[in-house]
C-alpha atoms as a PDB file:
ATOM      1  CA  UNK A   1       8.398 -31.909 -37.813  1.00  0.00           C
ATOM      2  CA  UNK A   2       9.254 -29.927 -34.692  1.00  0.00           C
ATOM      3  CA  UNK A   3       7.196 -30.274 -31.464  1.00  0.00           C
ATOM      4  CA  UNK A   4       8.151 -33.474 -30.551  1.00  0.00           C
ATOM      5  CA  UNK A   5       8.343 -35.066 -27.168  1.00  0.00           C
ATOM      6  CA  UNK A   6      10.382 -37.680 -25.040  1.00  0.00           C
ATOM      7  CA  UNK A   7       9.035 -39.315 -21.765  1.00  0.00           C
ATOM      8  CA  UNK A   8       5.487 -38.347 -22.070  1.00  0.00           C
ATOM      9  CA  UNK A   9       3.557 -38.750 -19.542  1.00  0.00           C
ATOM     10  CA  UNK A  10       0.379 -41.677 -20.623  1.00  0.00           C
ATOM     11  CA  UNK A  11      -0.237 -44.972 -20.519  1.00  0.00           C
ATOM     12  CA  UNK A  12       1.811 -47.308 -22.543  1.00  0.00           C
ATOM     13  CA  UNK A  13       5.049 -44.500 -22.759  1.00  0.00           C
ATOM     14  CA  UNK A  14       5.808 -43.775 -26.408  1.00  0.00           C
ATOM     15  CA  UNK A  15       9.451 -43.033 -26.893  1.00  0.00           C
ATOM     16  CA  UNK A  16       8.138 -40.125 -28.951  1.00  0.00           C
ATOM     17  CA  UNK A  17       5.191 -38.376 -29.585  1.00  0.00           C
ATOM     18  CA  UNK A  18       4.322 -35.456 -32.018  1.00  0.00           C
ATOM     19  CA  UNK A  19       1.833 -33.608 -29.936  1.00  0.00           C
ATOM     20  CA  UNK A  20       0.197 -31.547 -32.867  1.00  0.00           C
ATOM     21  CA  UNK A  21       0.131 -34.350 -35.059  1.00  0.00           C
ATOM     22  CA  UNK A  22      -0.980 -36.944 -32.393  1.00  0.00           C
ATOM     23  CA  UNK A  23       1.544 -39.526 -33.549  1.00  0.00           C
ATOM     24  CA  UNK A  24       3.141 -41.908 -31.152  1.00  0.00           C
ATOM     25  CA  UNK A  25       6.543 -43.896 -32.122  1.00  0.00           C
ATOM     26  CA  UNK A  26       7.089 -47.085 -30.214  1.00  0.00           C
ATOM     27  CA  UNK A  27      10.789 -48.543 -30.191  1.00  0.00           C
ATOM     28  CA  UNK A  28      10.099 -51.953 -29.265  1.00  0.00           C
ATOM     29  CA  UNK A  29      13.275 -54.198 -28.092  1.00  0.00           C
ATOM     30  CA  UNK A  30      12.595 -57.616 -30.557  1.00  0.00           C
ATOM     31  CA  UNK A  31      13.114 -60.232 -28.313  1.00  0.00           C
ATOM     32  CA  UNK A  32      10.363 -58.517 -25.029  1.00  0.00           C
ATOM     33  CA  UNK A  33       7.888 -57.508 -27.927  1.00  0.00           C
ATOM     34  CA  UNK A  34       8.118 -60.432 -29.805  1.00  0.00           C
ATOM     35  CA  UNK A  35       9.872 -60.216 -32.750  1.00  0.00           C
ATOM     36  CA  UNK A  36      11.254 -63.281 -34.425  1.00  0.00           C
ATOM     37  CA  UNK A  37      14.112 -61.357 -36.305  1.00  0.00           C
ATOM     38  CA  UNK A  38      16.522 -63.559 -33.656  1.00  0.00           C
ATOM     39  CA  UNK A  39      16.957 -67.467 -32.894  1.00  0.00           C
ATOM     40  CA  UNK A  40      18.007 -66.306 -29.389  1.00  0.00           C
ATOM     41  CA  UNK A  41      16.107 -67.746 -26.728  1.00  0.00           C
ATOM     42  CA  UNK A  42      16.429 -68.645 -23.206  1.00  0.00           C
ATOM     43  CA  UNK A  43      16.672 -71.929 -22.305  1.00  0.00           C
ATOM     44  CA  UNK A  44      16.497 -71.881 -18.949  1.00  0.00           C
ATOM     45  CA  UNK A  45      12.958 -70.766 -17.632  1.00  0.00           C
ATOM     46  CA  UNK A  46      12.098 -70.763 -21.550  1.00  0.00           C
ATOM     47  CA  UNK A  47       7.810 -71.111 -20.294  1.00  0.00           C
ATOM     48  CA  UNK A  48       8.026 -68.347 -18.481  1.00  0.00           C
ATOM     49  CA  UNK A  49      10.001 -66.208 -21.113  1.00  0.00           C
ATOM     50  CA  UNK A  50       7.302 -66.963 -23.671  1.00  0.00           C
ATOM     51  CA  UNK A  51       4.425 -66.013 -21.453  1.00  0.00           C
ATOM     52  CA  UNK A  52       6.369 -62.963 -20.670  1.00  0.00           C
ATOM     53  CA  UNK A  53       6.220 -62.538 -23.972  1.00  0.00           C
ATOM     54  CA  UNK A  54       3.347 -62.805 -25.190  1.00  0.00           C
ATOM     55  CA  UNK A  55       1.474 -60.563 -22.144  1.00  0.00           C
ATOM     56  CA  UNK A  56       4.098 -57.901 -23.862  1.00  0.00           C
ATOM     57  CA  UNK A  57       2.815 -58.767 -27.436  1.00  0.00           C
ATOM     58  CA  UNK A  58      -1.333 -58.254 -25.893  1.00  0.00           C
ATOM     59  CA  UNK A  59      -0.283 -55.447 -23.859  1.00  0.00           C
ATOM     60  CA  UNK A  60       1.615 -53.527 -27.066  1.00  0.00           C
ATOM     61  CA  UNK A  61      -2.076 -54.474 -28.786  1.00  0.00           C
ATOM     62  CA  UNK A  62      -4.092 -52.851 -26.580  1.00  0.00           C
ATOM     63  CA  UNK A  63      -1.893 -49.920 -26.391  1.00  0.00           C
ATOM     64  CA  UNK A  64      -1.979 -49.343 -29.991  1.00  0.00           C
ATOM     65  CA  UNK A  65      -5.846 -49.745 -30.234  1.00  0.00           C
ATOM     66  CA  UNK A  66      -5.844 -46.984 -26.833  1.00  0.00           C
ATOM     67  CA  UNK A  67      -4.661 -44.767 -29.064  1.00  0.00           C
ATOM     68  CA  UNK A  68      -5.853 -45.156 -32.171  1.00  0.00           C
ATOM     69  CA  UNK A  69      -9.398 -45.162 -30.401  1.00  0.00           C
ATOM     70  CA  UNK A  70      -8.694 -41.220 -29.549  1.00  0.00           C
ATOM     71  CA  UNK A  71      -7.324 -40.228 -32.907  1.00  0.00           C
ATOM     72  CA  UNK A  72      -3.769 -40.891 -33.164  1.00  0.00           C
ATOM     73  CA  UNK A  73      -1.387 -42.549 -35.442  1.00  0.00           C
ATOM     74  CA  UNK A  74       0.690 -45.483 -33.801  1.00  0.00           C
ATOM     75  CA  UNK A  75       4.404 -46.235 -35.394  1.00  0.00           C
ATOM     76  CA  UNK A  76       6.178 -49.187 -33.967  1.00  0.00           C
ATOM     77  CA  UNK A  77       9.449 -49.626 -35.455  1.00  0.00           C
ATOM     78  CA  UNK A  78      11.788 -52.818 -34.331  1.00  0.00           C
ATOM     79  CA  UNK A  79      15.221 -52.549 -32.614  1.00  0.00           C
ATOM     80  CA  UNK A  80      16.132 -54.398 -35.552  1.00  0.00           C
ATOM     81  CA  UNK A  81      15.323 -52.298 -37.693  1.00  0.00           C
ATOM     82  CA  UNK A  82      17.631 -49.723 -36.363  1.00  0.00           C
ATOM     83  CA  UNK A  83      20.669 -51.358 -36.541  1.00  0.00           C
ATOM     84  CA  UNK A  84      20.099 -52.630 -40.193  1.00  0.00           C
ATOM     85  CA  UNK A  85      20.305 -49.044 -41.109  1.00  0.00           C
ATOM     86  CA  UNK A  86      24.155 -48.071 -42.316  1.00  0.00           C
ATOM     87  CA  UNK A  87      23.505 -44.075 -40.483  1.00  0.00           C
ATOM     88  CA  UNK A  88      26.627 -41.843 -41.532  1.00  0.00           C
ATOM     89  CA  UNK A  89      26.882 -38.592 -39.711  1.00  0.00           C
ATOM     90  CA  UNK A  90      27.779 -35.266 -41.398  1.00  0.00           C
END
């Protein structure tokens, strides 16, 4: 795919988006998006963390349904996810 874009300009800020295929990739840090792929949690101020949390989780939500609602394909891949791969460069 060529045509593809960083720091678009539109609420919610895909890392990525493929203009001509209206396709948005999210890169979503696990522990501020709410992934449970870690045991690592604050425990100082752990309340607040958890609201944080989960206002990222609703937010992330309503994003995706924003645009989905005008036609376009949402891919949210974790930060996890990335570093399982084993990349080799050539």
């Amino acid at each position: 795919m060529h045509g593809w874009r960083r720091g678009y300009k539109v609420k919610g800020h895909p890392d990525f988006v493929f203009l001509d295929y209206k396709i948005a990739i999210f890169v979503d840090g696990c522990f501020w998006h709410g992934h449970d792929c870690r045991n690592t949690r604050p425990s100082e101020n752990a309340d607040f963390w958890q609201k944080k949390r989960e206002r990222n989780m609703l937010h992330d939500r309503e994003i995706t349904a924003l645009f989905e609602a005008r036609g376009w394909t949402v891919i949210r891949i974790w930060e996890c996810e990335l570093r399982k791969k084993n990349y080799e460069y050539q």
